[in-house]
Protein backbone atom coordinates (compact mmCIF):
# COMPACT_ATOMS: atom_id res chain seq x y z
CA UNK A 1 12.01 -19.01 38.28
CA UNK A 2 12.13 -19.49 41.36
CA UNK A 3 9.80 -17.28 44.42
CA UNK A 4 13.31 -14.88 45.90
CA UNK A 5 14.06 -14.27 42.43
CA UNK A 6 10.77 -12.16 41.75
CA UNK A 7 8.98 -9.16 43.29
CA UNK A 8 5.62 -8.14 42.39
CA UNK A 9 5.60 -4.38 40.68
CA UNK A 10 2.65 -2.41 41.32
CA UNK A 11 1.96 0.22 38.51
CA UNK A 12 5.05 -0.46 36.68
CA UNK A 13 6.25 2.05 33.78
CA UNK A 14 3.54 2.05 30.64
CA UNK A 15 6.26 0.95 28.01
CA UNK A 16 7.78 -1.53 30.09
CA UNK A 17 3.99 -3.13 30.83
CA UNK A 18 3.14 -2.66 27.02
CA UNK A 19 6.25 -4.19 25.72
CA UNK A 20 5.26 -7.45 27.54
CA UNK A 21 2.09 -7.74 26.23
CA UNK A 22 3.48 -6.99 22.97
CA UNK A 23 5.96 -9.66 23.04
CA UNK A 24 3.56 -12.46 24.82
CA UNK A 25 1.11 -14.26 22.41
CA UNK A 26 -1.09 -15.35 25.27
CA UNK A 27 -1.78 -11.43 25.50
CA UNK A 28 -4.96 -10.04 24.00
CA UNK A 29 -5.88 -6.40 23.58
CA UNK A 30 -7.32 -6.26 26.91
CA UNK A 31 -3.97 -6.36 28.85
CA UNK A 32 -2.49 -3.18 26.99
CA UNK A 33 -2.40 -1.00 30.23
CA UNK A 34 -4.10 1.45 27.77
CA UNK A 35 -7.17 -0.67 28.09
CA UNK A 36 -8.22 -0.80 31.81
CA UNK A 37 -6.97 3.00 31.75
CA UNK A 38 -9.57 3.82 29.62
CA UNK A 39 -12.33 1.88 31.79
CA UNK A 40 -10.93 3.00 34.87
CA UNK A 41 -11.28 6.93 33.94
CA UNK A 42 -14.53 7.14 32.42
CA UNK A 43 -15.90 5.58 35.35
CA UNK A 44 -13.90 6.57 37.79
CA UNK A 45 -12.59 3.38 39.43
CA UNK A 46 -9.21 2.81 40.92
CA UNK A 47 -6.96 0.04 38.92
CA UNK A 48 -4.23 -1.21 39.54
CA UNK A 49 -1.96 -3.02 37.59
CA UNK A 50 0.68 -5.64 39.33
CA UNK A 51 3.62 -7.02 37.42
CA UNK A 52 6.10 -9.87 38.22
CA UNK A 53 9.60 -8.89 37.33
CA UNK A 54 12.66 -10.69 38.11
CA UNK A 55 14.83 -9.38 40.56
CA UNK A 56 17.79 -10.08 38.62
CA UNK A 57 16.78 -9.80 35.27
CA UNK A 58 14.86 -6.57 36.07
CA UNK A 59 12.37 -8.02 33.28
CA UNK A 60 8.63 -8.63 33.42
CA UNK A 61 7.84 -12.39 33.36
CA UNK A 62 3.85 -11.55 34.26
CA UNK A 63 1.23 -9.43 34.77
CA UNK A 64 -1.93 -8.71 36.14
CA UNK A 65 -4.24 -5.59 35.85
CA UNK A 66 -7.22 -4.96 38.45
CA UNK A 67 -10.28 -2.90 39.06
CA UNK A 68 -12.00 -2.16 42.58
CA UNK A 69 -15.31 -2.77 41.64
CA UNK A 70 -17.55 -1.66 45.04
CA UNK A 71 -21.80 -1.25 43.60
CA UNK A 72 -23.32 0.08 46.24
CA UNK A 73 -25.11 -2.18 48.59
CA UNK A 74 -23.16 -5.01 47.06
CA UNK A 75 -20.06 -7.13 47.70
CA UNK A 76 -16.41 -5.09 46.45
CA UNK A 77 -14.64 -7.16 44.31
CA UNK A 78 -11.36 -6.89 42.36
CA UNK A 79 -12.20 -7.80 38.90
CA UNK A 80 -9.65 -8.34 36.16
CA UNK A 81 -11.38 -6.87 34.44
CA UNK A 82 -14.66 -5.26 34.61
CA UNK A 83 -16.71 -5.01 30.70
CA UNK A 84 -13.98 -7.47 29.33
CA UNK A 85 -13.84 -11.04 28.44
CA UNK A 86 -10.68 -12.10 28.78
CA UNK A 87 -7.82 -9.90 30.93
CA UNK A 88 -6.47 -12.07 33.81
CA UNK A 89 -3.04 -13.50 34.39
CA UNK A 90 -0.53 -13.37 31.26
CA UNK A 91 2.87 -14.99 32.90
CA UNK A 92 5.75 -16.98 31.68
CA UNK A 93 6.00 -19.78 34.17
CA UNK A 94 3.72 -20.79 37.08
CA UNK A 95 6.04 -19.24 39.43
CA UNK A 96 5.19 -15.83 38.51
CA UNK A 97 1.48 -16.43 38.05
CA UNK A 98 1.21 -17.45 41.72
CA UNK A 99 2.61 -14.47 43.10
CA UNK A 100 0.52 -12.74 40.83
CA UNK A 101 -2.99 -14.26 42.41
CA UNK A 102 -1.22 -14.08 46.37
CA UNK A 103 -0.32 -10.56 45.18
CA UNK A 104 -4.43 -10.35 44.23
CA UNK A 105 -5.51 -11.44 47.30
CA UNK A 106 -3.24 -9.23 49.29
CA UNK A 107 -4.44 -6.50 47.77
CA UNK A 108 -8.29 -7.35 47.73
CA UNK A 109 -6.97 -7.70 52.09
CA UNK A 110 -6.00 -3.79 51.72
CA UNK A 111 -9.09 -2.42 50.14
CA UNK A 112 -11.76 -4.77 52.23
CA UNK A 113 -12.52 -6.47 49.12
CA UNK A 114 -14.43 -9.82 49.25
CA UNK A 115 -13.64 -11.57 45.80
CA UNK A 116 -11.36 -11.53 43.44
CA UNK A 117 -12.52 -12.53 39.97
CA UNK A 118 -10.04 -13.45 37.21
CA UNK A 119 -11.49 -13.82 33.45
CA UNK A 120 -8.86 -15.69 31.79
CA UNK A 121 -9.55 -17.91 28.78
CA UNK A 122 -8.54 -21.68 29.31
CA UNK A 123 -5.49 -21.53 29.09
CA UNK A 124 -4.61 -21.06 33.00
CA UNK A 125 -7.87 -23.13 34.19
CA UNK A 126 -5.18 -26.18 35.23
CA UNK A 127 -3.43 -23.67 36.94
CA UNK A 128 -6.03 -22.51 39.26
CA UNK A 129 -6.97 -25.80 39.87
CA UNK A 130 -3.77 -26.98 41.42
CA UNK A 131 -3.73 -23.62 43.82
CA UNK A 132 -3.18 -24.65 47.31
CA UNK A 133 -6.57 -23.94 49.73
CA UNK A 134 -6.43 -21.99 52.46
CA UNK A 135 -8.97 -21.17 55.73
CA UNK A 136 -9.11 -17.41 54.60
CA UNK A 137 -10.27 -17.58 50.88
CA UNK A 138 -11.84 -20.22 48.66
CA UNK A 139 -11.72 -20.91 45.14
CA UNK A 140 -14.61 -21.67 42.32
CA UNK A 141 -14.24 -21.35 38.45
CA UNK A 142 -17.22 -20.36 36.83
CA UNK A 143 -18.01 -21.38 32.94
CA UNK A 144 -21.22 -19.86 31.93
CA UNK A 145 -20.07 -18.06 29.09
CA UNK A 146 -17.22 -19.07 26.19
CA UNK A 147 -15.46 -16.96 23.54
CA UNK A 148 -16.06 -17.69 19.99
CA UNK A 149 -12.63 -17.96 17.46
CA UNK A 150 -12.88 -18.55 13.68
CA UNK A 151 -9.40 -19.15 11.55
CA UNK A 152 -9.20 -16.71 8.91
CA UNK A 153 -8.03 -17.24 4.84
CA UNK A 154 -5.13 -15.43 3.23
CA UNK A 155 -7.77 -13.86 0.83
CA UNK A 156 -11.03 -12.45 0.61
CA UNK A 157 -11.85 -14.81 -1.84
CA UNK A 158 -11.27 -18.14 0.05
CA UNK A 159 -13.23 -16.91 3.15
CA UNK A 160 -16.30 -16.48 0.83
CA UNK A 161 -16.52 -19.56 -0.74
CA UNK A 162 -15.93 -20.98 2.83
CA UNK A 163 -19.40 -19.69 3.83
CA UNK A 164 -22.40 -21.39 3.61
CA UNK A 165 -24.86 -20.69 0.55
CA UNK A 166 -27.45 -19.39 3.23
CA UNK A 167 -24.82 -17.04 4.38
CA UNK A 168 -23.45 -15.71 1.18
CA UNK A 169 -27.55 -15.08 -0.10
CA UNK A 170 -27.97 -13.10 3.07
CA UNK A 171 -25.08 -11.04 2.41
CA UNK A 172 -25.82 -10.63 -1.24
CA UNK A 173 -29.34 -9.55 0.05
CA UNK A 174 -28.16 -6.88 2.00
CA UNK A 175 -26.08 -5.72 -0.92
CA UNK A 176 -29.18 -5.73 -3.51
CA UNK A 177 -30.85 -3.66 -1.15
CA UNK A 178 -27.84 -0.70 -1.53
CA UNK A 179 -26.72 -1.15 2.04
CA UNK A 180 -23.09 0.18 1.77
CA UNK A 181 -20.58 -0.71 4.04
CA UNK A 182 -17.90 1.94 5.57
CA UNK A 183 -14.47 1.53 7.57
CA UNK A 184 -13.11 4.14 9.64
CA UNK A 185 -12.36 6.05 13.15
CA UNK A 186 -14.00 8.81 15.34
CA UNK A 187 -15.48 10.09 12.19
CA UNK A 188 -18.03 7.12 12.55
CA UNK A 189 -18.26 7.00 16.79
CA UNK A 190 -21.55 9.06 16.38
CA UNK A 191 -23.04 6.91 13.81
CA UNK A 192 -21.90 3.90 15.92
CA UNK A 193 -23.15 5.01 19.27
CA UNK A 194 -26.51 5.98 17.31
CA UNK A 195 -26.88 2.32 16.62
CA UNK A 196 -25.27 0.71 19.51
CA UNK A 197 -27.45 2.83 22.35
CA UNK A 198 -30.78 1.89 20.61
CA UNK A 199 -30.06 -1.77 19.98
CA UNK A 200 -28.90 -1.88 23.73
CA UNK A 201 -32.46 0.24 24.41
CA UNK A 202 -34.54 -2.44 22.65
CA UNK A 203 -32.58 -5.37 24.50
CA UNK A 204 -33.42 -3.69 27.61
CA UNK A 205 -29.76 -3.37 28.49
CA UNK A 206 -28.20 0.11 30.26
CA UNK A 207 -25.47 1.47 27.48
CA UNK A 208 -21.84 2.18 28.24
CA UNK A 209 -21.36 6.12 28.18
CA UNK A 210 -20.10 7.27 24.60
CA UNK A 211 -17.01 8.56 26.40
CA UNK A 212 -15.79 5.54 27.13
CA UNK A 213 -15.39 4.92 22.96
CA UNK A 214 -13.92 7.75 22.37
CA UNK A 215 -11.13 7.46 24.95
CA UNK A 216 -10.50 4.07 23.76
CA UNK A 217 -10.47 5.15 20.15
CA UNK A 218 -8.11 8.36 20.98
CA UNK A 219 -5.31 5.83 22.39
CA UNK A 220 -3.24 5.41 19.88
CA UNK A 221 -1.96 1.81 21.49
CA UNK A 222 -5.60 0.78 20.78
CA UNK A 223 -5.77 -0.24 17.05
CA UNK A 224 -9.38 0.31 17.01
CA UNK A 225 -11.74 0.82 13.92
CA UNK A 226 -15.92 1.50 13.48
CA UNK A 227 -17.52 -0.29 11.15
CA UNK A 228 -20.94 0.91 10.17
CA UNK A 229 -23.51 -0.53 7.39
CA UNK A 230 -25.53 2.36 6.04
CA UNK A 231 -29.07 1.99 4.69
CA UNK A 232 -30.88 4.94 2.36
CA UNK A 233 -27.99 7.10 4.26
CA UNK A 234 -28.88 5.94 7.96
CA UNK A 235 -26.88 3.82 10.23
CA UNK A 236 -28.92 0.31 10.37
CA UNK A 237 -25.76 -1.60 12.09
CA UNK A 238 -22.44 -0.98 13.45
CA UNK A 239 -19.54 -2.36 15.01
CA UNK A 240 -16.60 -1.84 17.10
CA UNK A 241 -13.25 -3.60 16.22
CA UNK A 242 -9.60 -3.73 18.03
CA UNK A 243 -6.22 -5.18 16.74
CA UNK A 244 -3.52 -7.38 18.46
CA UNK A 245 -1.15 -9.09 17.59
CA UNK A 246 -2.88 -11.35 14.55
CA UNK A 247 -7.03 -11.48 16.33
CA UNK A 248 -9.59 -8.62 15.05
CA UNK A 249 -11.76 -8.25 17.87
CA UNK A 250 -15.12 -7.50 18.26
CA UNK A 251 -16.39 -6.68 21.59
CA UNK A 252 -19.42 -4.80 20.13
CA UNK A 253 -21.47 -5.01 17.21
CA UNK A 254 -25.66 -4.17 16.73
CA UNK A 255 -28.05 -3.84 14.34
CA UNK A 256 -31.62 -1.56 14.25
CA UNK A 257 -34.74 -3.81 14.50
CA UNK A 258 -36.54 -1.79 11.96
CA UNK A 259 -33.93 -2.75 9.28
CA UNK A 260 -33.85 -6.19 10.09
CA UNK A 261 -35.38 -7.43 6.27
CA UNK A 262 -32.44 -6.07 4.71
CA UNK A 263 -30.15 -7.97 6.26
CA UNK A 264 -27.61 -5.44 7.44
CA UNK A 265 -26.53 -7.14 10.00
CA UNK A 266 -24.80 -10.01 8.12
CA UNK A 267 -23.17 -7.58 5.55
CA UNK A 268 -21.67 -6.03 8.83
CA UNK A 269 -20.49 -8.89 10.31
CA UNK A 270 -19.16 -10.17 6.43
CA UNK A 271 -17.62 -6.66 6.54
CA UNK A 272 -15.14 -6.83 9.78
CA UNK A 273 -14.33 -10.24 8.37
CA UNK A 274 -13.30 -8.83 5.15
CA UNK A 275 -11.44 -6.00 7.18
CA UNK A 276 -9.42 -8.51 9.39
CA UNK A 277 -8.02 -10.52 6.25
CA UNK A 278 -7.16 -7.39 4.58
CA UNK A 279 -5.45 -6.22 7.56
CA UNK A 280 -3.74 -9.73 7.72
CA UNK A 281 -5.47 -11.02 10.81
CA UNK A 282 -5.45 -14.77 11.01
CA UNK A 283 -7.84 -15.15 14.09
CA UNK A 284 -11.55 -13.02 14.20
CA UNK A 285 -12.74 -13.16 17.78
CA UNK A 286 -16.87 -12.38 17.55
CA UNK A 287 -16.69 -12.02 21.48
CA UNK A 288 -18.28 -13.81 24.50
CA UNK A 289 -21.93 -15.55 24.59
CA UNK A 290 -23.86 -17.73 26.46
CA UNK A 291 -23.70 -21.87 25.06
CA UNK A 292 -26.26 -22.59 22.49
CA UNK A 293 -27.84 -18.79 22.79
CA UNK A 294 -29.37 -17.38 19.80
CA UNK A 295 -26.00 -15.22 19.34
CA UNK A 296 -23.81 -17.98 20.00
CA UNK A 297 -25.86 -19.94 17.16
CA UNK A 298 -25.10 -16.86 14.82
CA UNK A 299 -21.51 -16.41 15.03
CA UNK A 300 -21.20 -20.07 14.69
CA UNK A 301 -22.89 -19.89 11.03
CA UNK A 302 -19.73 -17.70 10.35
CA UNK A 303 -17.33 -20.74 11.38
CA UNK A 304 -16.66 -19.80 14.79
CA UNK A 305 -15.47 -22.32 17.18
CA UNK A 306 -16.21 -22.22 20.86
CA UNK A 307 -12.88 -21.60 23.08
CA UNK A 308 -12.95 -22.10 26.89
CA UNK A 309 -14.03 -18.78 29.00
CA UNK A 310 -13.08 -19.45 32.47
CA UNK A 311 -13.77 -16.77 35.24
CA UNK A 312 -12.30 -17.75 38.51
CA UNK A 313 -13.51 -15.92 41.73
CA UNK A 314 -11.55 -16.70 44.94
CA UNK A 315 -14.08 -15.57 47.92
CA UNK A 316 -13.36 -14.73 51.50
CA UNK A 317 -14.76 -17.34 53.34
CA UNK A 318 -17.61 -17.78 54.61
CA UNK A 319 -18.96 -15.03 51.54
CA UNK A 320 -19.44 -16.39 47.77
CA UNK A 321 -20.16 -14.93 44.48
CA UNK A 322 -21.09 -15.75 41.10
CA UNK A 323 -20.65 -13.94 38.35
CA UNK A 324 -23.91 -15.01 36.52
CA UNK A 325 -25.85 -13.47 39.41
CA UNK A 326 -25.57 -10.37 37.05
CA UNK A 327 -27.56 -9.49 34.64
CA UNK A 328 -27.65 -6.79 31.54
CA UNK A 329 -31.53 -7.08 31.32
CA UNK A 330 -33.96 -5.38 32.81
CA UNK A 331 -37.66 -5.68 31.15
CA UNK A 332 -38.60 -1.95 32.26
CA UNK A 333 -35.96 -0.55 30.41
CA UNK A 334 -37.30 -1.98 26.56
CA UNK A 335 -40.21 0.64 26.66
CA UNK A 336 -37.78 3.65 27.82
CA UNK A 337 -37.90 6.40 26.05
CA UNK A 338 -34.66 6.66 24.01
CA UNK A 339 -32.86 9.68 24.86
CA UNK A 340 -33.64 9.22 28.58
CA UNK A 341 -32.11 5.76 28.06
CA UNK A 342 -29.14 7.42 26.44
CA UNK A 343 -29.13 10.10 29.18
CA UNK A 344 -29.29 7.49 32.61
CA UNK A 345 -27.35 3.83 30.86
CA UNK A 346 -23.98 4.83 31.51
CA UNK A 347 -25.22 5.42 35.28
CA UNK A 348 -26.65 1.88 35.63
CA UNK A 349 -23.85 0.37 32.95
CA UNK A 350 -21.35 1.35 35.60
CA UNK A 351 -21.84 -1.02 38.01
CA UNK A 352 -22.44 -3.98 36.07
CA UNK A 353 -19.26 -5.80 35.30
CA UNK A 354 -20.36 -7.91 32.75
């Protein structure tokens, strides 16, 4: 296609934006305009989303949402986007995906925006690679982190005897010791968050304010689903899964130290597998990590294979940025108390991207 035949759209209608995404298989969950909506009102950043659309076709051929990200004392970036893995550039020829990044850095010119940071999985990385330089901004990809992809059975009953027998006595563990497993929606977001804000406590990471799960779970664009693993009638693990196209994904999951013996953290993650054949998912996506971490070692007993995570910052010369500058740990906050931690994360959670 060539560049007269396509303008760049900014905010175009919802259905049009959502029918794209719906009909390209490079799309993930992430790039349902539903998505950064919901991270752009619970913490009140401005997003917007761009679109390439054919001037004589009248048709979407890309797209591209963004969110100003400006932590004070810090350099402003446009992030696509913030809390996310993967929700960069989803086009149907190169054509439209340059615009799309020009379009990017025209914008990032507008709001006084130093970077622009594009988390894409690997799909695009040639792409960016070829990208003409310029005097004004330059260009560095940044691989510190990679998603993690397992292939899923047509039944239940092949993915279990494709585990490993260390994997299957862990889950069977969990199960002598009556932890019960249970599926559902906004009925479980309290048990969830129960789980989810201490675990984050003990890692000495800020939570994400609960609000933000419930207006993601009270889209109705958003197939979402909690799955929580109960122990003598307690939480003691919990998860928090999305739908698209044929991937379950699973952006957050956590487990309670204290229950740790009983092994309620494999029947959870045994659980959403279970869920995503039944719901006939043939990818599971167990989320980002860092390369050879002790998470990344434990999704990969599961069968997970590593996929390329590519986030590619363009900087205003002479500034830089990387992304693993960031952090989600801070030592101080292990020994908070857990209500206060509850009470000030979402504050702190805000203004880290990652």
């Amino acid at each position: 296609m060539l560049a007269y035949m396509i303008d760049i759209v900014t905010n175009p209608d919802r259905g049009q934006w959502n029918q794209y995404t719906s009909e390209n298989r490079g799309a993930k969950f992430s790039h349902l305009a539903e998505w950064g909506e919901s991270l752009a009102r619970t913490y009140s950043l401005p997003l917007v989303k761009l679109a390439a659309i054919g001037t004589k076709t009248d048709r979407i051929s890309g797209l591209l949402p963004l969110i100003l990200f400006s932590p004070p004392g810090k350099g402003v970036r446009l992030i696509s986007l913030p809390y996310t893995d993967m929700a960069g550039i989803i086009a149907d020829d190169w054509e439209s995906c340059r615009r799309l990044v020009l379009a990017a850095l025209k914008l990032a010119d507008s709001f006084g925006a130093n970077h622009v940071e594009l988390r894409q999985d690997g799909v695009l990385s040639p792409f960016f690679q070829c990208l003409e330089r310029n005097d004004t901004w330059g260009y560095t990809p940044h691989n510190f982190k990679t998603s993690l992809l397992r292939p899923l059975t047509a039944t239940v009953d092949t993915l279990w005897s494709g585990l490993s027998a260390k994997v299957r006595n862990q889950i069977r563990k969990a199960e002598r010791c009556e932890c019960l497993a249970k599926a559902g929606g906004n009925e479980l977001l309290s048990d969830f968050y129960a789980v989810f804000s201490e675990n984050m406590r003990d890692l000495g990471s800020p939570v994400h304010d609960r609000e933000l799960f419930r207006a993601i779970m009270d889209d109705n664009s958003l197939q979402t689903a909690i799955i929580c693993i109960y122990l003598c009638g307690k939480p003691a693990a919990s998860a928090f899964v999305l739908r698209h196209h044929e991937t379950l994904y699973n952006p957050w999951a956590s487990s309670l130290r204290v229950y740790r013996p009983f092994c309620p953290n494999m029947l959870l993650y045994w659980s959403m597998l279970q869920y995503a054949v039944v719901n006939r998912c043939r990818w599971f996506d167990f989320g980002r990590s860092s390369p050879n971490a002790p998470t990344y070692r434990f999704k990969k007993q599961w069968g997970a294979e590593p996929l390329p995570l590519s986030w590619h910052v363009f900087s205003r010369n002479p500034y830089t940025w990387n992304p693993d500058n960031e952090s989600l740990e801070y030592e101080s906050w292990k020994s908070m108390d857990l209500m206060r931690s509850r009470q000030d994360g979402p504050a702190v959670r805000r203004w880290i991207s990652l």
